[in-house]
N, C-alpha and C. Protein backbone atom coordinates (compact mmCIF):
# COMPACT_ATOMS: atom_id res chain seq x y z
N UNK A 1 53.56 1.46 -0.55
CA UNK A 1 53.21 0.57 0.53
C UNK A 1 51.86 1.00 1.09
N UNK A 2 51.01 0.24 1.25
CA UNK A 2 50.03 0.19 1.69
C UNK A 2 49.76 -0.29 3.17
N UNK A 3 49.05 0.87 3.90
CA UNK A 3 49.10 0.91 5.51
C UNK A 3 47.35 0.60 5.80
N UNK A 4 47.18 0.14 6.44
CA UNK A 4 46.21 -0.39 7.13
C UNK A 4 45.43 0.58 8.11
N UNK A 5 44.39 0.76 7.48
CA UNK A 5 43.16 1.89 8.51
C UNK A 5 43.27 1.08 9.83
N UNK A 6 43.22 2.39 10.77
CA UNK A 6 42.81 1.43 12.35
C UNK A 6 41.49 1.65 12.33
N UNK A 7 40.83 0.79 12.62
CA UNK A 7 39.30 0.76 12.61
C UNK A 7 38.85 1.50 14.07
N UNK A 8 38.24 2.63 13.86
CA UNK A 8 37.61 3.25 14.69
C UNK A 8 36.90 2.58 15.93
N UNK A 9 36.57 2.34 17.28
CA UNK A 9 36.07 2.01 18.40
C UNK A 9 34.86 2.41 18.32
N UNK A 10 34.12 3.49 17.71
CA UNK A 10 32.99 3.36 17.58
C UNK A 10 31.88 2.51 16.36
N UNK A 11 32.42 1.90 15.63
CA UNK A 11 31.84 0.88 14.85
C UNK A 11 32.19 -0.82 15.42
N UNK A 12 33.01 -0.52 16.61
CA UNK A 12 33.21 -1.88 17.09
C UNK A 12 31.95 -2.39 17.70
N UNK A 13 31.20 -1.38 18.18
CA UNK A 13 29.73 -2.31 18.76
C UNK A 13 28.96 -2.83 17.88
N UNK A 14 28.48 -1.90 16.37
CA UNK A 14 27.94 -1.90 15.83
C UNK A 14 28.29 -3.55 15.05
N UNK A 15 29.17 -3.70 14.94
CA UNK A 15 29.77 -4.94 14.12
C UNK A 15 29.23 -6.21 14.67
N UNK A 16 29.38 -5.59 16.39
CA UNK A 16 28.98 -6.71 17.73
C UNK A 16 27.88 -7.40 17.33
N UNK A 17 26.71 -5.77 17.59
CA UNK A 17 25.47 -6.46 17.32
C UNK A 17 24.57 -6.82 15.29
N UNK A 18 25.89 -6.57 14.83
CA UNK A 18 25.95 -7.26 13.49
C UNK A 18 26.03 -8.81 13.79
N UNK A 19 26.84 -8.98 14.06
CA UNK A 19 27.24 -10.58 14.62
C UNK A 19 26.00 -11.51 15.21
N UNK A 20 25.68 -10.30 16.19
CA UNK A 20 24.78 -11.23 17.35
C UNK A 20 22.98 -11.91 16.33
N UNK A 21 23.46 -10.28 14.91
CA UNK A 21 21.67 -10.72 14.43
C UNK A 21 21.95 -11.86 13.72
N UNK A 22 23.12 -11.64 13.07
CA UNK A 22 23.71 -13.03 12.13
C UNK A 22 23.22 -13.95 12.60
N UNK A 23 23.87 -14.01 13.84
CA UNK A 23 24.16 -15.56 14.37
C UNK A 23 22.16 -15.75 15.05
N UNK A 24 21.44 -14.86 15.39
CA UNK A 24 20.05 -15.22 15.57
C UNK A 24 19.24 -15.96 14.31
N UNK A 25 19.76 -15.16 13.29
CA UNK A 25 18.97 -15.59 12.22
C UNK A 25 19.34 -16.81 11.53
N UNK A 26 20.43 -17.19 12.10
CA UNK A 26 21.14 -18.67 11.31
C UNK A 26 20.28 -19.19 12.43
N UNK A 27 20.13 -19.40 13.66
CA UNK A 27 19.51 -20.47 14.20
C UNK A 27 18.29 -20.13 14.38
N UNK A 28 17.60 -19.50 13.91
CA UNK A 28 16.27 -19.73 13.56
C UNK A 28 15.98 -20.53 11.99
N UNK A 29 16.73 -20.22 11.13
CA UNK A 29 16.31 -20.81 10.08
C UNK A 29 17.08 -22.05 9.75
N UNK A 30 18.07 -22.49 10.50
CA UNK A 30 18.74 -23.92 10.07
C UNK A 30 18.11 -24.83 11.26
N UNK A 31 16.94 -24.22 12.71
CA UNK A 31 16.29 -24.72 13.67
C UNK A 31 14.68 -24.98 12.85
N UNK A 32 14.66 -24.60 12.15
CA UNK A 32 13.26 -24.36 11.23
C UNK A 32 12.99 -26.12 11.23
N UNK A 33 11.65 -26.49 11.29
CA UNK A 33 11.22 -28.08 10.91
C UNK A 33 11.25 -27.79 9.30
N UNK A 34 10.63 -29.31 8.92
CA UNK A 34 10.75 -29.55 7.56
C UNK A 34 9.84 -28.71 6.74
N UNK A 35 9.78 -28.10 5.87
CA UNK A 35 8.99 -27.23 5.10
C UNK A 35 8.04 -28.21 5.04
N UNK A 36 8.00 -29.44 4.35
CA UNK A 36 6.18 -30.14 4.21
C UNK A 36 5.90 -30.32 5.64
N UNK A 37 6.32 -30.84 6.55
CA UNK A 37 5.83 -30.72 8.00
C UNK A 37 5.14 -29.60 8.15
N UNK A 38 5.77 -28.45 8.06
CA UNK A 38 4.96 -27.10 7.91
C UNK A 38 3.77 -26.93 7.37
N UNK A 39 3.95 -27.38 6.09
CA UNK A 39 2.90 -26.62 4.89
C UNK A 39 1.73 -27.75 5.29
N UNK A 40 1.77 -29.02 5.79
CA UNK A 40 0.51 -29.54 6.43
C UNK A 40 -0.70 -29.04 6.86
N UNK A 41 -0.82 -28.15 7.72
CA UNK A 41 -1.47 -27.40 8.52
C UNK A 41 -2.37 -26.41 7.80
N UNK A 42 -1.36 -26.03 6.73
CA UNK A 42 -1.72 -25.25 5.76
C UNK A 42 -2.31 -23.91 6.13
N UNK A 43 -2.21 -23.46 7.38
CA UNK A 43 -2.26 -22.15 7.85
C UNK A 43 -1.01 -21.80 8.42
N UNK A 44 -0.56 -20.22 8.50
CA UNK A 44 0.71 -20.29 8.82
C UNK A 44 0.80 -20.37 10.44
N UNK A 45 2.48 -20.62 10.22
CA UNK A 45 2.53 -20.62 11.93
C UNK A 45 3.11 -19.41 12.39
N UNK A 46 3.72 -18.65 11.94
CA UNK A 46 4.15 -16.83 12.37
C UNK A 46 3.92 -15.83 11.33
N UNK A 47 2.84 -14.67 11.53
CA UNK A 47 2.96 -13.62 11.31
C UNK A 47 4.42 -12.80 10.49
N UNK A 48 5.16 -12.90 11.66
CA UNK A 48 6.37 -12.18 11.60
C UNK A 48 7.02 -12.13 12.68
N UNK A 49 8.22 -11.61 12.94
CA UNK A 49 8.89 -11.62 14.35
C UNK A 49 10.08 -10.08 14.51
N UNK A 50 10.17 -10.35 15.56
CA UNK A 50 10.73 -8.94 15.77
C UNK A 50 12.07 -9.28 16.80
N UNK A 51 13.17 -8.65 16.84
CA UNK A 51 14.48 -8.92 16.93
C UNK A 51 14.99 -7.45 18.17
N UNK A 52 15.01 -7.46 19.45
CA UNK A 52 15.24 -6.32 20.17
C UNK A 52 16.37 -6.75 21.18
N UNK A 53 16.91 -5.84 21.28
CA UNK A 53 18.48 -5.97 21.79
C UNK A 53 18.40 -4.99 23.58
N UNK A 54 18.84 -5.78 24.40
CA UNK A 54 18.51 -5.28 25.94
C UNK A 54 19.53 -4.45 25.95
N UNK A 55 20.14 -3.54 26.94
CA UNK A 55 21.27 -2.83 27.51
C UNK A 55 22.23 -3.43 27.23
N UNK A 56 22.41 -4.86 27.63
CA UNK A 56 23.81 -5.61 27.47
C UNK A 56 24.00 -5.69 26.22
N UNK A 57 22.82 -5.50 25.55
CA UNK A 57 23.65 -6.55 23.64
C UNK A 57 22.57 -7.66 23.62
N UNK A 58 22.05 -8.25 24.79
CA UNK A 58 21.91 -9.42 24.52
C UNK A 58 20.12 -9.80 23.64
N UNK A 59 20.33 -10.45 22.59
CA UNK A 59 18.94 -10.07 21.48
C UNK A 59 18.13 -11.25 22.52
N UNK A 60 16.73 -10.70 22.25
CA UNK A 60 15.08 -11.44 22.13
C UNK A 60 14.62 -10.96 21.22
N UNK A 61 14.33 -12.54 20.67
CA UNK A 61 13.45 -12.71 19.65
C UNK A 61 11.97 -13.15 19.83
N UNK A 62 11.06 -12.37 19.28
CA UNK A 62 9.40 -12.65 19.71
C UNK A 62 9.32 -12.58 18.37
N UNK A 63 7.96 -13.87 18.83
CA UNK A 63 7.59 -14.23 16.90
C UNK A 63 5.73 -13.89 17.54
N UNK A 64 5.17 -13.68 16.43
CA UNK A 64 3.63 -12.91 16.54
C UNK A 64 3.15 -14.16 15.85
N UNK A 65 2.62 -15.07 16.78
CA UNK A 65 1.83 -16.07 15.83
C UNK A 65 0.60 -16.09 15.32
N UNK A 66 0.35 -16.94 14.73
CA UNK A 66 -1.20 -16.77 14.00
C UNK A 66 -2.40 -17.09 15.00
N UNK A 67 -3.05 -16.50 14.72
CA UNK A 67 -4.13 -16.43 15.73
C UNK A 67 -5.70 -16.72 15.14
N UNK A 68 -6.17 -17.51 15.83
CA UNK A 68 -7.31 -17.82 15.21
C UNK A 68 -8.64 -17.06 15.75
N UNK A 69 -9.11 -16.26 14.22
CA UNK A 69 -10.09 -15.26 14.52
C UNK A 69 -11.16 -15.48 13.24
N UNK A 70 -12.36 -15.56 13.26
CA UNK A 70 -13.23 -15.46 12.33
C UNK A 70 -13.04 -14.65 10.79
N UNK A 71 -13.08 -13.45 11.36
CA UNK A 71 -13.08 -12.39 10.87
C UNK A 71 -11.42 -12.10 10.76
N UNK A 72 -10.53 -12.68 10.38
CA UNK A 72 -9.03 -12.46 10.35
C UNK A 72 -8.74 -11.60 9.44
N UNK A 73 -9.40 -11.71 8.19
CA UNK A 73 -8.97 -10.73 7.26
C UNK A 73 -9.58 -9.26 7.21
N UNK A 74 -10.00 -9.39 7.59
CA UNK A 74 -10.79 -8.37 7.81
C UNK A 74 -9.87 -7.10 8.86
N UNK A 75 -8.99 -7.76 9.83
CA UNK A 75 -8.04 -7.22 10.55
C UNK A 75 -6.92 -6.31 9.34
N UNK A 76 -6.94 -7.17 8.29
CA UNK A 76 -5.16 -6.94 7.36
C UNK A 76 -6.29 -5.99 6.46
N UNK A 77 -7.33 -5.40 6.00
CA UNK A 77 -8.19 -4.94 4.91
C UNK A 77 -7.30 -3.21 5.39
N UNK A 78 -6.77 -2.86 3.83
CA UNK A 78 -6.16 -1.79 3.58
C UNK A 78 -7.01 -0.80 2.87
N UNK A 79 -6.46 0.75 3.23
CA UNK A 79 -7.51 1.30 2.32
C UNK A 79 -6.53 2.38 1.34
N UNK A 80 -6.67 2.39 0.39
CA UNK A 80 -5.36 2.78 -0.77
C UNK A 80 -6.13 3.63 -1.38
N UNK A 81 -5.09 4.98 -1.19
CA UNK A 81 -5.26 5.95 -2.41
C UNK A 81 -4.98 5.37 -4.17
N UNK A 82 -5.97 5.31 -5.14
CA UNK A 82 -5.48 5.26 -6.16
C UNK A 82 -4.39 6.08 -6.72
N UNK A 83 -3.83 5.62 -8.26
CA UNK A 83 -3.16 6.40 -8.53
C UNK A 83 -3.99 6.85 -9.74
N UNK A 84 -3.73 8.24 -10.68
CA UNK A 84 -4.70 8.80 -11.07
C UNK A 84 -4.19 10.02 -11.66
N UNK A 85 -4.71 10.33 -12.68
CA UNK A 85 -4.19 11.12 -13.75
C UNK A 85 -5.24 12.30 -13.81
N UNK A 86 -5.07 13.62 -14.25
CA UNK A 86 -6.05 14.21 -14.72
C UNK A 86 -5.66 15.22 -15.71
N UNK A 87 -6.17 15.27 -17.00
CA UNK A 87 -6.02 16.31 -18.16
C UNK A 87 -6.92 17.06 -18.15
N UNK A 88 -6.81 18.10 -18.61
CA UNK A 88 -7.69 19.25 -19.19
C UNK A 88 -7.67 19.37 -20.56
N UNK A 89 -8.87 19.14 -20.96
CA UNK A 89 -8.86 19.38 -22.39
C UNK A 89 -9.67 20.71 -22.72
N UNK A 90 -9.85 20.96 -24.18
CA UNK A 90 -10.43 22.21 -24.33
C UNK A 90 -12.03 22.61 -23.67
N UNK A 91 -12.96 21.39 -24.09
CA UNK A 91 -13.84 21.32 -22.90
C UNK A 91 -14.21 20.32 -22.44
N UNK A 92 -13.35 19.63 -21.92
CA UNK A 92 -13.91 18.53 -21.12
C UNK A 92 -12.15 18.28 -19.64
N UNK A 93 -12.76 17.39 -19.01
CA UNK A 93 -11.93 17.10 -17.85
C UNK A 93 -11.92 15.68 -18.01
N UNK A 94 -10.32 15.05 -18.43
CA UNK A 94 -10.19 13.54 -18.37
C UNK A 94 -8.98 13.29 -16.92
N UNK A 95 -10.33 11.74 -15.98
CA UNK A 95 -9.56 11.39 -15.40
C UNK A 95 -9.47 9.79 -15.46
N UNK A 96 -8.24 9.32 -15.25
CA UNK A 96 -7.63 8.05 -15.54
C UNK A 96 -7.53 7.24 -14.01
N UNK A 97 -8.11 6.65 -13.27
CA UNK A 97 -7.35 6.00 -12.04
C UNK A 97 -7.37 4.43 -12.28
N UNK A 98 -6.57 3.85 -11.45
CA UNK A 98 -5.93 2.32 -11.21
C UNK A 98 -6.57 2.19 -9.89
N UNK A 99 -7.84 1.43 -9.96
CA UNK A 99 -8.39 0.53 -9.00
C UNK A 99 -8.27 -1.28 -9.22
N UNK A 100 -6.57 -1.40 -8.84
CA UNK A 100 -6.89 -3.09 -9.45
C UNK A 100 -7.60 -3.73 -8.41
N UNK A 101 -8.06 -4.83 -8.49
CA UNK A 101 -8.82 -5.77 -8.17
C UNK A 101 -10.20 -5.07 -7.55
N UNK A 102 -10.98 -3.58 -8.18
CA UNK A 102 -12.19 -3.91 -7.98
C UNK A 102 -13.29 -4.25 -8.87
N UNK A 103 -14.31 -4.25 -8.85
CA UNK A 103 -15.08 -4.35 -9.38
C UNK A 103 -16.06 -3.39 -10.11
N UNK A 104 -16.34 -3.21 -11.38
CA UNK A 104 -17.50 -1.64 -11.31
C UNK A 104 -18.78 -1.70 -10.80
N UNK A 105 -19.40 -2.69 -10.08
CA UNK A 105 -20.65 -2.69 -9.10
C UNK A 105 -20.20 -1.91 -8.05
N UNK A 106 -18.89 -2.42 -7.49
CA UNK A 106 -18.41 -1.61 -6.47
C UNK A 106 -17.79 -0.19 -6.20
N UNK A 107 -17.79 0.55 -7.21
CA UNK A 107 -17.14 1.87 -7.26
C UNK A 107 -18.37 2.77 -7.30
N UNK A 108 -18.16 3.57 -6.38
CA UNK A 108 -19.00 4.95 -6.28
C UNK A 108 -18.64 6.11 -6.47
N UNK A 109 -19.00 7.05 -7.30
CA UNK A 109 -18.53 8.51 -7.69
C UNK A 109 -19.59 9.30 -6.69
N UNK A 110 -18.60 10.47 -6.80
CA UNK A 110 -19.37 11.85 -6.27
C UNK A 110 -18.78 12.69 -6.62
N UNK A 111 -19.34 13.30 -8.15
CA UNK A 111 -19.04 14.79 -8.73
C UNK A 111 -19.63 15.98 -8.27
N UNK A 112 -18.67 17.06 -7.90
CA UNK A 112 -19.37 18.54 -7.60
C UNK A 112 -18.17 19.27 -9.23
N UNK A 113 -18.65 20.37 -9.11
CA UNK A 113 -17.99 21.20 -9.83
C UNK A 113 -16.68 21.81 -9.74
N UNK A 114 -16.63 21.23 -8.69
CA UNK A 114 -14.25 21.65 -8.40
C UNK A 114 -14.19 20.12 -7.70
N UNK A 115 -14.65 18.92 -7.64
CA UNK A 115 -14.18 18.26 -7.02
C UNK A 115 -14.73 16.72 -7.55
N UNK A 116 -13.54 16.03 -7.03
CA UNK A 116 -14.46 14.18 -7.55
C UNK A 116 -13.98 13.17 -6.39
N UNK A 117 -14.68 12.98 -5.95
CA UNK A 117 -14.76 11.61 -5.15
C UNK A 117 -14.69 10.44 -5.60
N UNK A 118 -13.66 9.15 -5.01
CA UNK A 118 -13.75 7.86 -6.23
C UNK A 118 -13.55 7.05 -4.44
N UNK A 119 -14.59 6.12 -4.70
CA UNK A 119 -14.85 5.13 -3.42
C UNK A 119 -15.06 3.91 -3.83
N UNK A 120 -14.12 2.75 -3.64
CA UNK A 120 -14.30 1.43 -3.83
C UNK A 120 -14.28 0.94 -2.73
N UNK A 121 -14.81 -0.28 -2.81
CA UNK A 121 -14.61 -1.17 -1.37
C UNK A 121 -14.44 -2.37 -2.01
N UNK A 122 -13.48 -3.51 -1.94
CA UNK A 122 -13.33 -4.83 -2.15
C UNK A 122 -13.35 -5.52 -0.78
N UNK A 123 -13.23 -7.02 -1.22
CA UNK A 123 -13.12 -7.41 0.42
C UNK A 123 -12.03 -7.49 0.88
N UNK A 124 -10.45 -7.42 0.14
CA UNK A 124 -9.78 -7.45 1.03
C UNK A 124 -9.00 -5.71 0.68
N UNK A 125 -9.32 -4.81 0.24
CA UNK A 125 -9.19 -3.48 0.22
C UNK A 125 -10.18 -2.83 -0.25
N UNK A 126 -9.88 -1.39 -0.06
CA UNK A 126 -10.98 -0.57 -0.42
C UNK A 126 -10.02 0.76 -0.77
N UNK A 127 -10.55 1.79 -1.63
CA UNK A 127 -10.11 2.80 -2.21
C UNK A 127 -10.94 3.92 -2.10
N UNK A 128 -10.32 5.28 -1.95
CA UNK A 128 -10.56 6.55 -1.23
C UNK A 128 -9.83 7.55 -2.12
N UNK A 129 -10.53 8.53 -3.01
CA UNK A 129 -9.56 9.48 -3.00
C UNK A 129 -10.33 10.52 -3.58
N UNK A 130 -9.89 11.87 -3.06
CA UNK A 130 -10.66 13.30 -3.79
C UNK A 130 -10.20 13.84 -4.84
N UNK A 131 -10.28 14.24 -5.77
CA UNK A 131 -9.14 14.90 -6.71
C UNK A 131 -9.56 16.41 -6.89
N UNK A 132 -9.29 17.22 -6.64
CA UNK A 132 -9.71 18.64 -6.34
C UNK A 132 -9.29 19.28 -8.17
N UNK A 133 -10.31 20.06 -8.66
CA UNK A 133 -10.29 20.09 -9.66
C UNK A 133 -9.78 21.73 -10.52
N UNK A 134 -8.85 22.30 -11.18
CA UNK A 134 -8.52 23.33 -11.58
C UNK A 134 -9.86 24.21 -12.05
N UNK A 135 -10.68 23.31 -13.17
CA UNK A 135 -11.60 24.08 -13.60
C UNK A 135 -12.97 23.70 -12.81
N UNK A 136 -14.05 24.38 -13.32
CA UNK A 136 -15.50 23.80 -12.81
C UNK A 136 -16.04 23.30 -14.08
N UNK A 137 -16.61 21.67 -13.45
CA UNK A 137 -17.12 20.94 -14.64
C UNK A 137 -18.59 20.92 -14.14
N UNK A 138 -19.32 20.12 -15.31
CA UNK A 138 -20.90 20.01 -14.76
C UNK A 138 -21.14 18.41 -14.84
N UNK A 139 -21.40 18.00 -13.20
CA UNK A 139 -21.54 17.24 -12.61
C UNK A 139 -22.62 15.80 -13.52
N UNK A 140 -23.58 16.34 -14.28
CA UNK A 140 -24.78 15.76 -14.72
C UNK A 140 -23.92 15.11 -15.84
N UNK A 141 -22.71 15.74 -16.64
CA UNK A 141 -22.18 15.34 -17.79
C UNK A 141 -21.51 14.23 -18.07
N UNK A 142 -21.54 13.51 -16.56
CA UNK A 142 -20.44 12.59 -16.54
C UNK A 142 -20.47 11.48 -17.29
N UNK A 143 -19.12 11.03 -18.14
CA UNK A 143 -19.03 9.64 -18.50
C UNK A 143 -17.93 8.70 -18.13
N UNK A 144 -18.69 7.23 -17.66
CA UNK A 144 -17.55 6.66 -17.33
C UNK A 144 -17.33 5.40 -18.22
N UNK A 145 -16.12 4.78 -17.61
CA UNK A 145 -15.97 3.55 -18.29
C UNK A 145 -14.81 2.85 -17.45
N UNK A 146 -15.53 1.67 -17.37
CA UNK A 146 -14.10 0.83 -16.26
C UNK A 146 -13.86 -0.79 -16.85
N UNK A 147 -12.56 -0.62 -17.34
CA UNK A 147 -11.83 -2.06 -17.94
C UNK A 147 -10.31 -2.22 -17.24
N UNK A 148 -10.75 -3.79 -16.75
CA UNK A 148 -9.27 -4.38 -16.60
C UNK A 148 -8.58 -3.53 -15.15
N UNK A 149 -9.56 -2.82 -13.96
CA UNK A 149 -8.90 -2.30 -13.01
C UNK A 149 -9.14 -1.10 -13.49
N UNK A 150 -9.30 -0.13 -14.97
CA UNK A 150 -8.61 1.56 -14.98
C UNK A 150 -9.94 1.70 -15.21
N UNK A 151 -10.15 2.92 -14.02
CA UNK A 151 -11.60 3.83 -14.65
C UNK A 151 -11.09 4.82 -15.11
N UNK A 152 -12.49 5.23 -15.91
CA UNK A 152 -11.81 6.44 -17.07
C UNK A 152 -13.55 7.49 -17.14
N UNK A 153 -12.68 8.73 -16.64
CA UNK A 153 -14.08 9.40 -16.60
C UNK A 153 -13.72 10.66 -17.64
N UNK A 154 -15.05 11.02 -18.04
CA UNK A 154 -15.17 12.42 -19.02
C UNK A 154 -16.05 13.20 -18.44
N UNK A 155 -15.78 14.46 -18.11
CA UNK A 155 -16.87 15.25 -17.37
C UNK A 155 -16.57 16.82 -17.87
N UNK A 156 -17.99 17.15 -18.56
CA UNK A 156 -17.34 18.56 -19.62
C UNK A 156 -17.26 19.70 -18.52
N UNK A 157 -16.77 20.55 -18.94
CA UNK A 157 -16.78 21.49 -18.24
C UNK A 157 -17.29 22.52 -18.48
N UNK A 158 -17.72 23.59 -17.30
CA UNK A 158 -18.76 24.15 -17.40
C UNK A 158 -18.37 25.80 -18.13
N UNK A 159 -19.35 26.29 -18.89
CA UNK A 159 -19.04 27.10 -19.96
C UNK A 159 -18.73 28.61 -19.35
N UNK A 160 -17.62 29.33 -19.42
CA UNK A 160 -17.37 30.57 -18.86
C UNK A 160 -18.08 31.91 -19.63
N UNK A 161 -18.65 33.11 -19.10
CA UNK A 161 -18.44 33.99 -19.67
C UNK A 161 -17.62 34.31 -20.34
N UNK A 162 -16.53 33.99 -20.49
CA UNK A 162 -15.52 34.78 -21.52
C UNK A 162 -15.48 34.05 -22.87
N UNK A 163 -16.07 32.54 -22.56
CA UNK A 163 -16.09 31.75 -23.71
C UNK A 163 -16.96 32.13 -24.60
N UNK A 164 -18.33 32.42 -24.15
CA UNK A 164 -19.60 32.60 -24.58
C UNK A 164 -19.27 34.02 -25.69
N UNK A 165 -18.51 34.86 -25.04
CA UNK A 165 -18.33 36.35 -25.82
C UNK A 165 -17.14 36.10 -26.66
């Protein structure tokens, strides 16, 4: 025979204000106008909205509407670490990064001998990142190459006393 959990009193609120978001979010979206009514305008009409619950339980909902600004995008412009690989080979230093959507007019290097700088700027992002380097390479050696978003650099590295002997 199978007996029935008593449901704990402390998940009874939680359920409450389960309920209360339910029931917000059904009447916002079955209150919604007609999607082509909407898409007319062809700019949006909310951002996003945010859902906050007072002392009592009882929810407000604030919606962040669109706002008309010149320069709008320019507000949302992100700046992203690539992602980025680096090997050591016997003498040289290979690095691999994923800059999608820039351009190679737009990418700027800055090699030192323990370190590489990779700087893009697009217009609606831009890319930043140092990659700190195990060995010391020589800066003058560099080769690059950028297809399809991946730059790809070769930069030899610089010759040790112990190699030389």
């Amino acid at each position: 025979m199978f007996h029935r959990k008593k449901k704990r009193k402390e998940f009874d609120e939680f359920e409450e204000l389960e309920r209360r978001m339910f029931q917000v979010m059904n009447e916002l979206l079955f209150n919604m106008p007609d999607f082509d009514e909407l898409m007319r305008d062809s700019k949006p009409l909310a951002l996003g909205f945010t859902i906050k619950f007072d002392a009592k339980g009882v929810p407000s909902v604030r919606v962040k509407r669109y706002e008309k600004r010149r320069n709008y995008a320019k507000r949302f412009r992100t700046r992203s670490e690539p992602l980025y690989e680096v090997r050591y080979d016997r003498d040289s230093v290979w690095i691999v990064a994923a800059l999608p959507g820039a351009r190679e007019e737009n990418i700027k290097l800055e090699v030192q001998p323990n370190l590489v700088r990779i700087f893009a700027t697009e217009k609606d992002t831009s890319y930043y990142k140092e990659i700190p380097l195990e060995e010391r390479v020589k800066p003058e050696s560099l080769k690059k190459s950028f297809n399809n978003g991946v730059l790809e650099l070769i930069i030899e590295k610089e010759s040790s006393k112990a190699d030389s002997c």
